[in-house]
PDB file of N, CA and C in Angstrom:
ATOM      1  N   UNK A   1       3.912 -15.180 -13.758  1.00  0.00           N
ATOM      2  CA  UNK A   1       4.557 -13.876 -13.837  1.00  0.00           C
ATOM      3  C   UNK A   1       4.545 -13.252 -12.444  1.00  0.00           C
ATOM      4  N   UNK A   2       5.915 -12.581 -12.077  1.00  0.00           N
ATOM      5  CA  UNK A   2       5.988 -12.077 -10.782  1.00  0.00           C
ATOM      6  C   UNK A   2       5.568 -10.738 -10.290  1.00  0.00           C
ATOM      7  N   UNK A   3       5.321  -9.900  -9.451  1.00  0.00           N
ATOM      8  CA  UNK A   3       4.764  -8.910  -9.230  1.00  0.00           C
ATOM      9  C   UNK A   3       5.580  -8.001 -10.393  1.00  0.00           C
ATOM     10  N   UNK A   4       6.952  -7.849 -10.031  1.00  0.00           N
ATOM     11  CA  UNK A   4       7.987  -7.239 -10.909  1.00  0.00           C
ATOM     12  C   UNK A   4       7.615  -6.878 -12.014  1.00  0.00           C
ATOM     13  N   UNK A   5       7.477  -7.649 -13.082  1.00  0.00           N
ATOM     14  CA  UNK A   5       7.314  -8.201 -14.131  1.00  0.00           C
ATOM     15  C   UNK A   5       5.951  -7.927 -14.668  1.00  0.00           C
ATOM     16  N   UNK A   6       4.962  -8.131 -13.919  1.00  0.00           N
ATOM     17  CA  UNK A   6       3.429  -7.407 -14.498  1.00  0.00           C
ATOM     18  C   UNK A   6       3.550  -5.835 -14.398  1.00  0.00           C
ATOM     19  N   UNK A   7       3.750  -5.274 -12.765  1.00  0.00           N
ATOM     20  CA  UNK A   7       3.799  -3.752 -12.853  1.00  0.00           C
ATOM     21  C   UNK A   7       4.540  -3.108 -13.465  1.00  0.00           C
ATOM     22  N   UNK A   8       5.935  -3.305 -13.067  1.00  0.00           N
ATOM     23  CA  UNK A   8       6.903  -2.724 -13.899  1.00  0.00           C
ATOM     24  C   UNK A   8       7.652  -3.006 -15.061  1.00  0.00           C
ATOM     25  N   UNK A   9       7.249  -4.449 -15.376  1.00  0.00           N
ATOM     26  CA  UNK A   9       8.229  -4.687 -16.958  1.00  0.00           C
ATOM     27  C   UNK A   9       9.653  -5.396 -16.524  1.00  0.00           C
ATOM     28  N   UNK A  10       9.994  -5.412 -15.169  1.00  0.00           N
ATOM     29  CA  UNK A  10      11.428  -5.548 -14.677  1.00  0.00           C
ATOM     30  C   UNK A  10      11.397  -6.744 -14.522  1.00  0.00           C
ATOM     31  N   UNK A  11      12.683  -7.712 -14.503  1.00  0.00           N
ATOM     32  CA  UNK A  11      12.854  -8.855 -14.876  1.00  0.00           C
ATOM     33  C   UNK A  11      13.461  -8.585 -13.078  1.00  0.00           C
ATOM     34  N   UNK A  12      13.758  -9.692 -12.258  1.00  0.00           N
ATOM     35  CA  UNK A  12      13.711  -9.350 -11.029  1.00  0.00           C
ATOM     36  C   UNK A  12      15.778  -9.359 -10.913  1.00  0.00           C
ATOM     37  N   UNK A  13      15.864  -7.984 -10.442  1.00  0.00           N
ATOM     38  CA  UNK A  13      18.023  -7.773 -10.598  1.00  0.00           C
ATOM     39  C   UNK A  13      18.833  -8.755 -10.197  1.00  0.00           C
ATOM     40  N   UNK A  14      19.436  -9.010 -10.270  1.00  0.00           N
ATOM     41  CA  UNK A  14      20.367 -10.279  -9.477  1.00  0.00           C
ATOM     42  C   UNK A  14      20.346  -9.753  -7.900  1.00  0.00           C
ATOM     43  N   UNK A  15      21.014  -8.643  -8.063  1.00  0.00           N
ATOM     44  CA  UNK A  15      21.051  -8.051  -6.325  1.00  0.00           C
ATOM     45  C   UNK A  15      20.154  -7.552  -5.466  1.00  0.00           C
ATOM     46  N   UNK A  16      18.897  -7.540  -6.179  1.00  0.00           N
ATOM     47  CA  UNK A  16      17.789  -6.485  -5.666  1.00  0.00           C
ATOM     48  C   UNK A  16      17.426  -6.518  -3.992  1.00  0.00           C
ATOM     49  N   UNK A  17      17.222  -5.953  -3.783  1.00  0.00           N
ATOM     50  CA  UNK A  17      17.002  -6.026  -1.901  1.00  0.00           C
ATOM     51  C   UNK A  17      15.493  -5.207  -1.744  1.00  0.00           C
ATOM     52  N   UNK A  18      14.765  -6.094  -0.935  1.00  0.00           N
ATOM     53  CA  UNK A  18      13.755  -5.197  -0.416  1.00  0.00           C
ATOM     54  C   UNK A  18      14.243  -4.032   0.530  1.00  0.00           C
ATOM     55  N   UNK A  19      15.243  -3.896   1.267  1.00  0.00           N
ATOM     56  CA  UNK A  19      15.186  -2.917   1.881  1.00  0.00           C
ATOM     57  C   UNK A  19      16.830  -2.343   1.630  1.00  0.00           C
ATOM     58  N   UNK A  20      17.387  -2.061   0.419  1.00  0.00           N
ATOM     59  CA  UNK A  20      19.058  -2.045   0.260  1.00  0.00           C
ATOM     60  C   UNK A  20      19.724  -1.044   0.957  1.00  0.00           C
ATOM     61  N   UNK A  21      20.724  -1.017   1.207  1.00  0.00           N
ATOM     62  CA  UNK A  21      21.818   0.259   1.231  1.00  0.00           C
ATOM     63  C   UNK A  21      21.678   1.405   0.435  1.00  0.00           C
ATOM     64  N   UNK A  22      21.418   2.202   1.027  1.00  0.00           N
ATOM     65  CA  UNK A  22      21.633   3.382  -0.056  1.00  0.00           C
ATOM     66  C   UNK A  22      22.997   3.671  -0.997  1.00  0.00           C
ATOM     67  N   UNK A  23      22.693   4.081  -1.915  1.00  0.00           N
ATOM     68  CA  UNK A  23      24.365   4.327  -2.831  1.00  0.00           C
ATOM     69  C   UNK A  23      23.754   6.416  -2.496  1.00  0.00           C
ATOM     70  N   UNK A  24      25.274   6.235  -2.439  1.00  0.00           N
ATOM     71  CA  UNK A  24      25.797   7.792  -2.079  1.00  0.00           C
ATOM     72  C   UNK A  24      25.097   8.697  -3.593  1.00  0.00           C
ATOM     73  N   UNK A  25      24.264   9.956  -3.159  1.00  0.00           N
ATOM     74  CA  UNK A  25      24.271  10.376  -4.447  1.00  0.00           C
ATOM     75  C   UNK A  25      24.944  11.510  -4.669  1.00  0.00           C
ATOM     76  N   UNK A  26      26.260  11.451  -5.488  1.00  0.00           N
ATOM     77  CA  UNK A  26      27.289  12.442  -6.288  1.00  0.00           C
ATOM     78  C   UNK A  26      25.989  14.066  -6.369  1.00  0.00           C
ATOM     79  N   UNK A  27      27.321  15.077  -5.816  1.00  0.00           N
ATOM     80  CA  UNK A  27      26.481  16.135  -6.005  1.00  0.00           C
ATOM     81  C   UNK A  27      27.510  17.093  -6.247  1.00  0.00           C
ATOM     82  N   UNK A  28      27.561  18.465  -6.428  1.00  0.00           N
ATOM     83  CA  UNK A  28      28.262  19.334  -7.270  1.00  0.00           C
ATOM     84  C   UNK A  28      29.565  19.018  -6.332  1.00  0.00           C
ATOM     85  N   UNK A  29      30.697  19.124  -7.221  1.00  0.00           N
ATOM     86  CA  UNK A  29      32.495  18.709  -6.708  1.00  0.00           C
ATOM     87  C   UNK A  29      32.614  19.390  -5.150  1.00  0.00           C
ATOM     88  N   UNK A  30      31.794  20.538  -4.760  1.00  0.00           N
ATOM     89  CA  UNK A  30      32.431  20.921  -3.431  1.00  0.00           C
ATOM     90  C   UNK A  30      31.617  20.593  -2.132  1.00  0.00           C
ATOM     91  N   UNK A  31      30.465  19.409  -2.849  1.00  0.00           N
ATOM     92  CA  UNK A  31      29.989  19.334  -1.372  1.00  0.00           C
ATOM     93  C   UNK A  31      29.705  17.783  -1.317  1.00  0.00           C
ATOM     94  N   UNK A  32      29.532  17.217  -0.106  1.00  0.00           N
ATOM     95  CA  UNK A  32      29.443  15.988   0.011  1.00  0.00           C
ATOM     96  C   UNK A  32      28.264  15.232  -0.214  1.00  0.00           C
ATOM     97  N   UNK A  33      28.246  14.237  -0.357  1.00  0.00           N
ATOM     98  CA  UNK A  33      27.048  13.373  -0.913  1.00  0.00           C
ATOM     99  C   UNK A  33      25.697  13.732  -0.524  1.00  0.00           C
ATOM    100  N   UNK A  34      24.512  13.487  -1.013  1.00  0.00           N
ATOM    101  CA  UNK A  34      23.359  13.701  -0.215  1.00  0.00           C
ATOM    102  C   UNK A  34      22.736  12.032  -0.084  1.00  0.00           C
ATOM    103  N   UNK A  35      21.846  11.917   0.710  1.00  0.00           N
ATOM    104  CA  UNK A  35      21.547  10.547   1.105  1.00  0.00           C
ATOM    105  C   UNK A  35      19.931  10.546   0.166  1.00  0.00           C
ATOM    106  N   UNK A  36      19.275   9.957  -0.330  1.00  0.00           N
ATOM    107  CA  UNK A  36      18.017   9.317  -1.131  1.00  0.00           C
ATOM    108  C   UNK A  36      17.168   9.433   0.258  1.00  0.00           C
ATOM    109  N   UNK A  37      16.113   9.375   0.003  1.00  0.00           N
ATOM    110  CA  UNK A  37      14.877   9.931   0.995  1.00  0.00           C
ATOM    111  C   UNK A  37      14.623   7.977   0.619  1.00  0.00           C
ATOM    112  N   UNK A  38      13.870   7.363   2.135  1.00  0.00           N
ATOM    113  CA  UNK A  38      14.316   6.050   2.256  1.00  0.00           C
ATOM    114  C   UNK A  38      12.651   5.561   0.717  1.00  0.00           C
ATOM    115  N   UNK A  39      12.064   6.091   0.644  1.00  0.00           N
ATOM    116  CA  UNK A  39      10.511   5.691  -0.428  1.00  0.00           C
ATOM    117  C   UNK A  39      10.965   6.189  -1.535  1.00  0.00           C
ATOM    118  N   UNK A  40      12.423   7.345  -1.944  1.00  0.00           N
ATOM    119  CA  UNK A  40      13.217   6.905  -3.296  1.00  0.00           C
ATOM    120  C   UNK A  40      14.277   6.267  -3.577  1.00  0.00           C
ATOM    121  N   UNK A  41      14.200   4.821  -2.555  1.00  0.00           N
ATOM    122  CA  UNK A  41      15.513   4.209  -2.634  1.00  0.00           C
ATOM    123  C   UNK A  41      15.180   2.910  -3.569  1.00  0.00           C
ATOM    124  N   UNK A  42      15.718   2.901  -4.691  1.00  0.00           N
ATOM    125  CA  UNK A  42      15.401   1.294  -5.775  1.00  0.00           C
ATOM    126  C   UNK A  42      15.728   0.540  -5.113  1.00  0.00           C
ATOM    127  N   UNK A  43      15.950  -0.593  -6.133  1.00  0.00           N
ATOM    128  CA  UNK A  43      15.941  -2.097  -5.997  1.00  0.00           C
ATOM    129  C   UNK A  43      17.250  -2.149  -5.531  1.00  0.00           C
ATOM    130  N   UNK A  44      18.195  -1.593  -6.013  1.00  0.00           N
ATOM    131  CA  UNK A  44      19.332  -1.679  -5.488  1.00  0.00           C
ATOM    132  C   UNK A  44      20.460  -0.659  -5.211  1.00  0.00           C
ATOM    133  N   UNK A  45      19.636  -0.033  -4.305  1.00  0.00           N
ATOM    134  CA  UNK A  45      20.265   1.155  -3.809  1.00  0.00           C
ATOM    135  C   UNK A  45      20.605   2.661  -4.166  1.00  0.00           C
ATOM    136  N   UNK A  46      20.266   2.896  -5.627  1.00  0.00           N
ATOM    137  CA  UNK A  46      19.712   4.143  -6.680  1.00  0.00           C
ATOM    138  C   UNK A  46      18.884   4.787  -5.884  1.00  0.00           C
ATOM    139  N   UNK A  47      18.946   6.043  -6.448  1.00  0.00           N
ATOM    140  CA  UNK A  47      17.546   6.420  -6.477  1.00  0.00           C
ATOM    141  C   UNK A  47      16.758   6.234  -7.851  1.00  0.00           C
ATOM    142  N   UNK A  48      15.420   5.992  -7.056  1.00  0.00           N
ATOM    143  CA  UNK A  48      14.453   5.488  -7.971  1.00  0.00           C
ATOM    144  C   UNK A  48      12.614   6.205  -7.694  1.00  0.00           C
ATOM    145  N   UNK A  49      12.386   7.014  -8.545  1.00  0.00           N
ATOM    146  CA  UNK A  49      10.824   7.467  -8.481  1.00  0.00           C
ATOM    147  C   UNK A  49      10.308   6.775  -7.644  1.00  0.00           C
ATOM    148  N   UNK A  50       9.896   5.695  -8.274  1.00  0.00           N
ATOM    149  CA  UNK A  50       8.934   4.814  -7.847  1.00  0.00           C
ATOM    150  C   UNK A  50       9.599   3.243  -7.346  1.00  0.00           C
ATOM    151  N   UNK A  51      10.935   3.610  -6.423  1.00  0.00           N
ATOM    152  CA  UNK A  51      11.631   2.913  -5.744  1.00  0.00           C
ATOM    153  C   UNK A  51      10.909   2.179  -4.809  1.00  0.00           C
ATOM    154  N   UNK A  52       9.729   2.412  -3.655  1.00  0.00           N
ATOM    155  CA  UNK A  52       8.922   2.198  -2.927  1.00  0.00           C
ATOM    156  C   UNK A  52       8.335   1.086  -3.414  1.00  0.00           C
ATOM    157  N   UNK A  53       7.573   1.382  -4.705  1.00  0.00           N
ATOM    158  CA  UNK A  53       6.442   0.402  -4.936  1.00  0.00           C
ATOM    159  C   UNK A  53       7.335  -0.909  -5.583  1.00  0.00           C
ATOM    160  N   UNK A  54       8.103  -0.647  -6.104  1.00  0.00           N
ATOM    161  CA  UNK A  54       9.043  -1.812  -6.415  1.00  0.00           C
ATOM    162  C   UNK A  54       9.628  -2.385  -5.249  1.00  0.00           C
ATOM    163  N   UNK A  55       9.497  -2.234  -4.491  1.00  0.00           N
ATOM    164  CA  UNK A  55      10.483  -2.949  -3.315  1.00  0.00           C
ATOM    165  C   UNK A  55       9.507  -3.851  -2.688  1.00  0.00           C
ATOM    166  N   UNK A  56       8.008  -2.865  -2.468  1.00  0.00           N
ATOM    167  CA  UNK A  56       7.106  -3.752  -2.042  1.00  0.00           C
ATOM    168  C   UNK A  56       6.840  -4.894  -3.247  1.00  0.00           C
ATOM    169  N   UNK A  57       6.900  -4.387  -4.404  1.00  0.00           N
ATOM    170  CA  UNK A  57       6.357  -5.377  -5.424  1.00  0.00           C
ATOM    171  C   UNK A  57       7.597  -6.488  -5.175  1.00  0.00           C
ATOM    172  N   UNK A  58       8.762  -6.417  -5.132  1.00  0.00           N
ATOM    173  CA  UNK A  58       9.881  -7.259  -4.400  1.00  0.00           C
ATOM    174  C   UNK A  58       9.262  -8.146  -3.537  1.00  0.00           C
ATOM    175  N   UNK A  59       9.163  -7.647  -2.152  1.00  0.00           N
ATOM    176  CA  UNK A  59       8.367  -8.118  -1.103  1.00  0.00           C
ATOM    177  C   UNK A  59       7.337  -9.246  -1.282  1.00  0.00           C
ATOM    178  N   UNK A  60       6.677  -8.904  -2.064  1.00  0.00           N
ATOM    179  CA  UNK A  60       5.357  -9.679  -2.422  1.00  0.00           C
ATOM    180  C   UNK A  60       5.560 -10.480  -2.898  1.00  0.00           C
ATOM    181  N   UNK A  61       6.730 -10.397  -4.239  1.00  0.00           N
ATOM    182  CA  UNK A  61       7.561 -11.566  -4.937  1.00  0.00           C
ATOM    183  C   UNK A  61       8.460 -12.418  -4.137  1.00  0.00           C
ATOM    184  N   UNK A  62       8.922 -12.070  -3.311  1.00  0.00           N
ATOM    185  CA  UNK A  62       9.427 -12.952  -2.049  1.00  0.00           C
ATOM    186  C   UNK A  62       8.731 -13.476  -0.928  1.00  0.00           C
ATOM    187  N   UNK A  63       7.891 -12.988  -0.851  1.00  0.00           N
ATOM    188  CA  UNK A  63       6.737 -14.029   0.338  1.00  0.00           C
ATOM    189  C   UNK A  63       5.736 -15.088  -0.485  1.00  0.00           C
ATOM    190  N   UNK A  64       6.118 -16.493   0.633  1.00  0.00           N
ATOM    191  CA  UNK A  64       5.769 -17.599  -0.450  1.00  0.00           C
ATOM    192  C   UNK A  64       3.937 -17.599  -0.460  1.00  0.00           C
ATOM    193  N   UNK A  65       3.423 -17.041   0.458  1.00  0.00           N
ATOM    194  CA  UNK A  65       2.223 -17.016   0.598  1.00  0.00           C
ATOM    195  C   UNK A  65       1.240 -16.043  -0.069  1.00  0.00           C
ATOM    196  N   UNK A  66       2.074 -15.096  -0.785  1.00  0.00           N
ATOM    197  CA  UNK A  66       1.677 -14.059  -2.054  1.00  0.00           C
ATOM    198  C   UNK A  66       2.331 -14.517  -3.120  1.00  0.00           C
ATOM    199  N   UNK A  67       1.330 -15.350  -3.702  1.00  0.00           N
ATOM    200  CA  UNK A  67       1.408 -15.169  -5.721  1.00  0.00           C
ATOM    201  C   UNK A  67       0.929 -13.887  -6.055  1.00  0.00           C
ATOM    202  N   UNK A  68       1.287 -13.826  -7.188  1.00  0.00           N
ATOM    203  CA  UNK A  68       0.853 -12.707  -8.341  1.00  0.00           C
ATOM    204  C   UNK A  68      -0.840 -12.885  -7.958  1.00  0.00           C
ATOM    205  N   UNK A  69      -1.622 -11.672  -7.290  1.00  0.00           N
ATOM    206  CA  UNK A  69      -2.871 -11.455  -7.893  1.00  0.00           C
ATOM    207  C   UNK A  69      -2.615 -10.086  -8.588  1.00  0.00           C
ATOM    208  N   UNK A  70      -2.924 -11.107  -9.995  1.00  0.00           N
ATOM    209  CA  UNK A  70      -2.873 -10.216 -11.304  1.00  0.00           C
ATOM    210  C   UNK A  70      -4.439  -8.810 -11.452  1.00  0.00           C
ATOM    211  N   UNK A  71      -5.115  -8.683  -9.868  1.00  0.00           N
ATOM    212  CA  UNK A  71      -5.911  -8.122 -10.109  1.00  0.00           C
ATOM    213  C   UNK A  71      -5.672  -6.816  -9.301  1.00  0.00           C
ATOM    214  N   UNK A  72      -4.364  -6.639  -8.310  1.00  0.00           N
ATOM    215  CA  UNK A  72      -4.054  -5.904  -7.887  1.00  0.00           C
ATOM    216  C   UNK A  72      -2.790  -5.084  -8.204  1.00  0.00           C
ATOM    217  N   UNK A  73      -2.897  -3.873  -7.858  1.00  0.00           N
ATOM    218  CA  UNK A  73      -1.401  -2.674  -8.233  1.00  0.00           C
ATOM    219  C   UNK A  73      -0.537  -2.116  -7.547  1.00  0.00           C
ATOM    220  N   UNK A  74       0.350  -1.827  -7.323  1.00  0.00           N
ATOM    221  CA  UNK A  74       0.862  -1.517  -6.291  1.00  0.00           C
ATOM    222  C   UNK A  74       1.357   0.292  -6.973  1.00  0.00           C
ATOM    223  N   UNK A  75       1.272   1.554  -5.880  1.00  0.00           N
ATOM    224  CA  UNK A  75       1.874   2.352  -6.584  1.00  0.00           C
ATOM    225  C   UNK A  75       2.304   2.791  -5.527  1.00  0.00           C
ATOM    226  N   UNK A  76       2.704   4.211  -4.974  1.00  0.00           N
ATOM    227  CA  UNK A  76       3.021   4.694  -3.971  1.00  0.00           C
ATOM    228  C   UNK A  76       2.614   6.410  -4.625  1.00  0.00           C
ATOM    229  N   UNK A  77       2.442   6.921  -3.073  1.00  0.00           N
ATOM    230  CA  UNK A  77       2.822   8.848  -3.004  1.00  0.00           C
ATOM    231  C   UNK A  77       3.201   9.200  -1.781  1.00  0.00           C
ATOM    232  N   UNK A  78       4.190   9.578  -2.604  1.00  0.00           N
ATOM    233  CA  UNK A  78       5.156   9.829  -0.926  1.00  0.00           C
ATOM    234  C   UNK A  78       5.680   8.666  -0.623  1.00  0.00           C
ATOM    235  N   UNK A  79       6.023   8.632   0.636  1.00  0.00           N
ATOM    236  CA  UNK A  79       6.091   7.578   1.824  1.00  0.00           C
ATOM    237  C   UNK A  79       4.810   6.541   1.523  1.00  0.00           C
ATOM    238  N   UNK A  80       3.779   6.988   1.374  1.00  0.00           N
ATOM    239  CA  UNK A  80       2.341   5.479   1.418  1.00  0.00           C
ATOM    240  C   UNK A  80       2.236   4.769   0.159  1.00  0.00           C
ATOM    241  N   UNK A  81       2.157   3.658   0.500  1.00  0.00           N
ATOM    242  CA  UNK A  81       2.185   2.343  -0.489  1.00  0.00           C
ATOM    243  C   UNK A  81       0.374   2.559  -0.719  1.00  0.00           C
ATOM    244  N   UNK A  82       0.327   2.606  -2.054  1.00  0.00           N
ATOM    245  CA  UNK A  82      -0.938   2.655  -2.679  1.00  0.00           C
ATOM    246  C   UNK A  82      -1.730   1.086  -3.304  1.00  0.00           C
ATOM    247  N   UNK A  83      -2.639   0.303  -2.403  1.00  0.00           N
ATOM    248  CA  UNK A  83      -2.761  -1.056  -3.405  1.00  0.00           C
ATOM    249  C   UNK A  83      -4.253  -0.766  -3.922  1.00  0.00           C
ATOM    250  N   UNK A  84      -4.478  -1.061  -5.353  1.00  0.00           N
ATOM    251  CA  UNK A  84      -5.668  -0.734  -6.210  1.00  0.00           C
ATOM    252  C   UNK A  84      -5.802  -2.021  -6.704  1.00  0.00           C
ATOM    253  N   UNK A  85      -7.003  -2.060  -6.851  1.00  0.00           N
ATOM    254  CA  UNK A  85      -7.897  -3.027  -7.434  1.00  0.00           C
ATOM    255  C   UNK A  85      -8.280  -4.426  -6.676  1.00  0.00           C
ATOM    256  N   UNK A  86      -8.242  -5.303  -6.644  1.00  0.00           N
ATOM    257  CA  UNK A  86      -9.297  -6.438  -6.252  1.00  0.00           C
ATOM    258  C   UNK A  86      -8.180  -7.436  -5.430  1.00  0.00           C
ATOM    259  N   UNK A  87      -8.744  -8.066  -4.525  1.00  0.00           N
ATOM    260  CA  UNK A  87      -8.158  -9.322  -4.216  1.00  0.00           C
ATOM    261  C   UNK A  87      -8.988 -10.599  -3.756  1.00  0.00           C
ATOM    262  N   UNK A  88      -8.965 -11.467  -3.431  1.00  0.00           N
ATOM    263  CA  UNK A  88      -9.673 -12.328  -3.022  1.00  0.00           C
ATOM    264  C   UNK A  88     -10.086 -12.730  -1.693  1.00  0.00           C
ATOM    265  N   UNK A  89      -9.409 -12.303  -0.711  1.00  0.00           N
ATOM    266  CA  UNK A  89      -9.842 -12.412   0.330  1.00  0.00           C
ATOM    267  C   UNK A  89      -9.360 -11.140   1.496  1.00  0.00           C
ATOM    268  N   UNK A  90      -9.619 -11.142   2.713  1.00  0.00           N
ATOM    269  CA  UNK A  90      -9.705  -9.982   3.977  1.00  0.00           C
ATOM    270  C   UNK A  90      -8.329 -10.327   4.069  1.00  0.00           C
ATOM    271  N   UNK A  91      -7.984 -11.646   4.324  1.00  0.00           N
ATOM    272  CA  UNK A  91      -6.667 -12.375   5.073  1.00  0.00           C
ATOM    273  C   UNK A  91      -5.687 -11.915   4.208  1.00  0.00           C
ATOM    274  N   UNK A  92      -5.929 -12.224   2.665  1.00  0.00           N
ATOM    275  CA  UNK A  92      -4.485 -11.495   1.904  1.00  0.00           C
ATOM    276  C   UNK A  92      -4.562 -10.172   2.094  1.00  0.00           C
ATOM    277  N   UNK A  93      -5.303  -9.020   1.716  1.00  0.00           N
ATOM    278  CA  UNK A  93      -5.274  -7.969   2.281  1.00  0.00           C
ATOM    279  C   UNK A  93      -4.500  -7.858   2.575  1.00  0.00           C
ATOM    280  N   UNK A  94      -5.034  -8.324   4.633  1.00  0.00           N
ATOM    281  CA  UNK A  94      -4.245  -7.940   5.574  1.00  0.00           C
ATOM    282  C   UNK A  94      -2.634  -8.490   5.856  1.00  0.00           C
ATOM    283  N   UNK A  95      -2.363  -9.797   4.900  1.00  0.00           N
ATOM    284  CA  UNK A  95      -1.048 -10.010   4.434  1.00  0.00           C
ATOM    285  C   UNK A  95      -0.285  -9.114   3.884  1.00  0.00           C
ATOM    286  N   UNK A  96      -0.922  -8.654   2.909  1.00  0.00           N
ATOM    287  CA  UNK A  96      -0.099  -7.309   2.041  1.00  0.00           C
ATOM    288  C   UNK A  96      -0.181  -6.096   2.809  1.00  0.00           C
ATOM    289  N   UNK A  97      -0.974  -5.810   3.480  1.00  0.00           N
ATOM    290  CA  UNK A  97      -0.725  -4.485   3.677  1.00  0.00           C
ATOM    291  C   UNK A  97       0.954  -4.840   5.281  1.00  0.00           C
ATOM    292  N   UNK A  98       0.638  -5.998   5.933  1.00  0.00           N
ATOM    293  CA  UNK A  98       1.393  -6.194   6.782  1.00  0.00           C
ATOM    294  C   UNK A  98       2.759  -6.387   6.140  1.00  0.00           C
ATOM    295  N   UNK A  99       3.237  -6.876   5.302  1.00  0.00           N
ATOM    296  CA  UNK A  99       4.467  -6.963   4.477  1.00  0.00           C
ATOM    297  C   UNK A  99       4.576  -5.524   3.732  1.00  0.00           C
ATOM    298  N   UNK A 100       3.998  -4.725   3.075  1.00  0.00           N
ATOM    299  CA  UNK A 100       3.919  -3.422   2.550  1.00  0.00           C
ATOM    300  C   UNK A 100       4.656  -2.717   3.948  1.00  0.00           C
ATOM    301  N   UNK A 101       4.041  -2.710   4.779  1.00  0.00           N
ATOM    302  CA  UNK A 101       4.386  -1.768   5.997  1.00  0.00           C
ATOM    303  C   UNK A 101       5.765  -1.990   6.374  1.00  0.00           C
ATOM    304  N   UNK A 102       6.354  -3.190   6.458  1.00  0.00           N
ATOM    305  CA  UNK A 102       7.782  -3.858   6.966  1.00  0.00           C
ATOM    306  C   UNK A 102       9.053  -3.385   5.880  1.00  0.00           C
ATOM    307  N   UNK A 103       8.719  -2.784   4.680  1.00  0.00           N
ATOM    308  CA  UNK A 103       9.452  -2.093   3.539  1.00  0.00           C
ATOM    309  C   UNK A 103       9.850  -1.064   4.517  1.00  0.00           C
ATOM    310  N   UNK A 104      11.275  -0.673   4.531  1.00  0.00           N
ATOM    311  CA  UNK A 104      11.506   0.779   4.379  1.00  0.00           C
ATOM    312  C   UNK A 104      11.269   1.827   3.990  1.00  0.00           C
ATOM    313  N   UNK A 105      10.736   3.111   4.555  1.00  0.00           N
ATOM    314  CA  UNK A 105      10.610   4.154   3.974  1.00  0.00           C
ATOM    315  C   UNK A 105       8.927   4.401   3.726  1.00  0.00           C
ATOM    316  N   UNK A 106       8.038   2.800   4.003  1.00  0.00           N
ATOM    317  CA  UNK A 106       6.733   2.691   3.860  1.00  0.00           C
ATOM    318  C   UNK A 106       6.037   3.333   5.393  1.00  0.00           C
ATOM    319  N   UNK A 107       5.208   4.642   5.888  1.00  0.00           N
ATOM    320  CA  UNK A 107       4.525   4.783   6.326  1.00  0.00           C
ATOM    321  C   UNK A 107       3.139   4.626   6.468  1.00  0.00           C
ATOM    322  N   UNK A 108       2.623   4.414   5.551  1.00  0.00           N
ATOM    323  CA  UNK A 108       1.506   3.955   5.583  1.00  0.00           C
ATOM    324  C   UNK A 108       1.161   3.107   4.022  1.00  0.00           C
ATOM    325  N   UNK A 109       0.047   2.668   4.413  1.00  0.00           N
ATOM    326  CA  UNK A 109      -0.564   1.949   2.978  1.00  0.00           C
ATOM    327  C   UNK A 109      -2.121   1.970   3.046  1.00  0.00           C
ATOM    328  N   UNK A 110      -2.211   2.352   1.930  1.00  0.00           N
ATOM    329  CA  UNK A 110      -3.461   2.845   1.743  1.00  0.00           C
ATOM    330  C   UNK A 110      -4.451   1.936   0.990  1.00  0.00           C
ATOM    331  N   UNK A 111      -5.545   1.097   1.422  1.00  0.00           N
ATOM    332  CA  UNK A 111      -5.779   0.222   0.576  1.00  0.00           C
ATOM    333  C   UNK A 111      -7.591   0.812   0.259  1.00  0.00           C
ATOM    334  N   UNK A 112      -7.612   1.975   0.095  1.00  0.00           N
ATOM    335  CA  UNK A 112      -8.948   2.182   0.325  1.00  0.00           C
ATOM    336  C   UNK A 112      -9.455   2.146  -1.087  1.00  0.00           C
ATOM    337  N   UNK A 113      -8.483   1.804  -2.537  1.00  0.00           N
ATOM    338  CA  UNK A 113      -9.317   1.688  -3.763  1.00  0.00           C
ATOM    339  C   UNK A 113      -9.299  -0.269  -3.928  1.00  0.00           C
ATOM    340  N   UNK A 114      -8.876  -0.661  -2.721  1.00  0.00           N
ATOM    341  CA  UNK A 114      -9.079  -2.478  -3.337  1.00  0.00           C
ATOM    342  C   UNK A 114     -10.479  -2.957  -2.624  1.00  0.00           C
ATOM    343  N   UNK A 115     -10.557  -3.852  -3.280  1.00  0.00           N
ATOM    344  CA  UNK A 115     -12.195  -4.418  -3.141  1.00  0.00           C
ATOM    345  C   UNK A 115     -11.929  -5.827  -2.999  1.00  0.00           C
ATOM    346  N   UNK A 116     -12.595  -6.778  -2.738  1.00  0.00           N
ATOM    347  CA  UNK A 116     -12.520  -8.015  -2.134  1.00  0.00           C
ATOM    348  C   UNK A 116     -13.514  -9.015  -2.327  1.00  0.00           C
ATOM    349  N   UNK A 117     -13.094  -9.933  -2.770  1.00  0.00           N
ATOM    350  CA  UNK A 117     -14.497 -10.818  -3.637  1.00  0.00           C
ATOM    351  C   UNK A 117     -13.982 -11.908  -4.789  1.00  0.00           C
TER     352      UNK A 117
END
């Protein structure tokens, strides 16, 4: 099971992009579009709440050197990518948090609730 798919339930989109185009968001008839703040931009170019942590959870699902550790979470606030719970080693860690950071719209990542062991 892929990151996708444990956190969010989402089966992974045909088009999904870690870092997509924004889609224009429609706003009252007399004024012109407004643009998505880049940590509420989805999988594919929506806005999306929790657009961020899915993109990284994307990310993670696309780097061949991150499987699913089913012991970690990904969430976000704000702009910072939030990772909770456990992993197995310093080196993935510092894998994830280095791919977390390369997301759009990701300023920081915060890994101060994962533990290692």
């Amino acid at each position: 099971m892929g990151w996708l798919k444990r956190l969010f339930g989402l089966e992974k989109p045909q088009d999904a992009q870690v870092n997509p185009t924004p889609q224009p968001v429609p706003q009252a008839a007399t004024t012109a579009t407004q643009s998505i703040p880049p940590e509420r931009l989805g999988l594919n170019g929506e806005y999306d709440q929790s657009g961020l942590a899915k993109r990284v959870a994307l990310a993670f699902d696309q780097d061949q050197q991150l499987d699913d550790v089913n012991t970690l979470w990904v969430a976000q606030t704000g702009s910072t990518v939030v990772l909770k719970g456990k992993v197995p080693s310093q080196d993935i860690l510092n894998k994830m948090t280095s791919v977390a950071r390369s997301v759009n719209g990701a300023t920081d990542v915060d890994t101060n609730q994962v533990t290692i062991g």
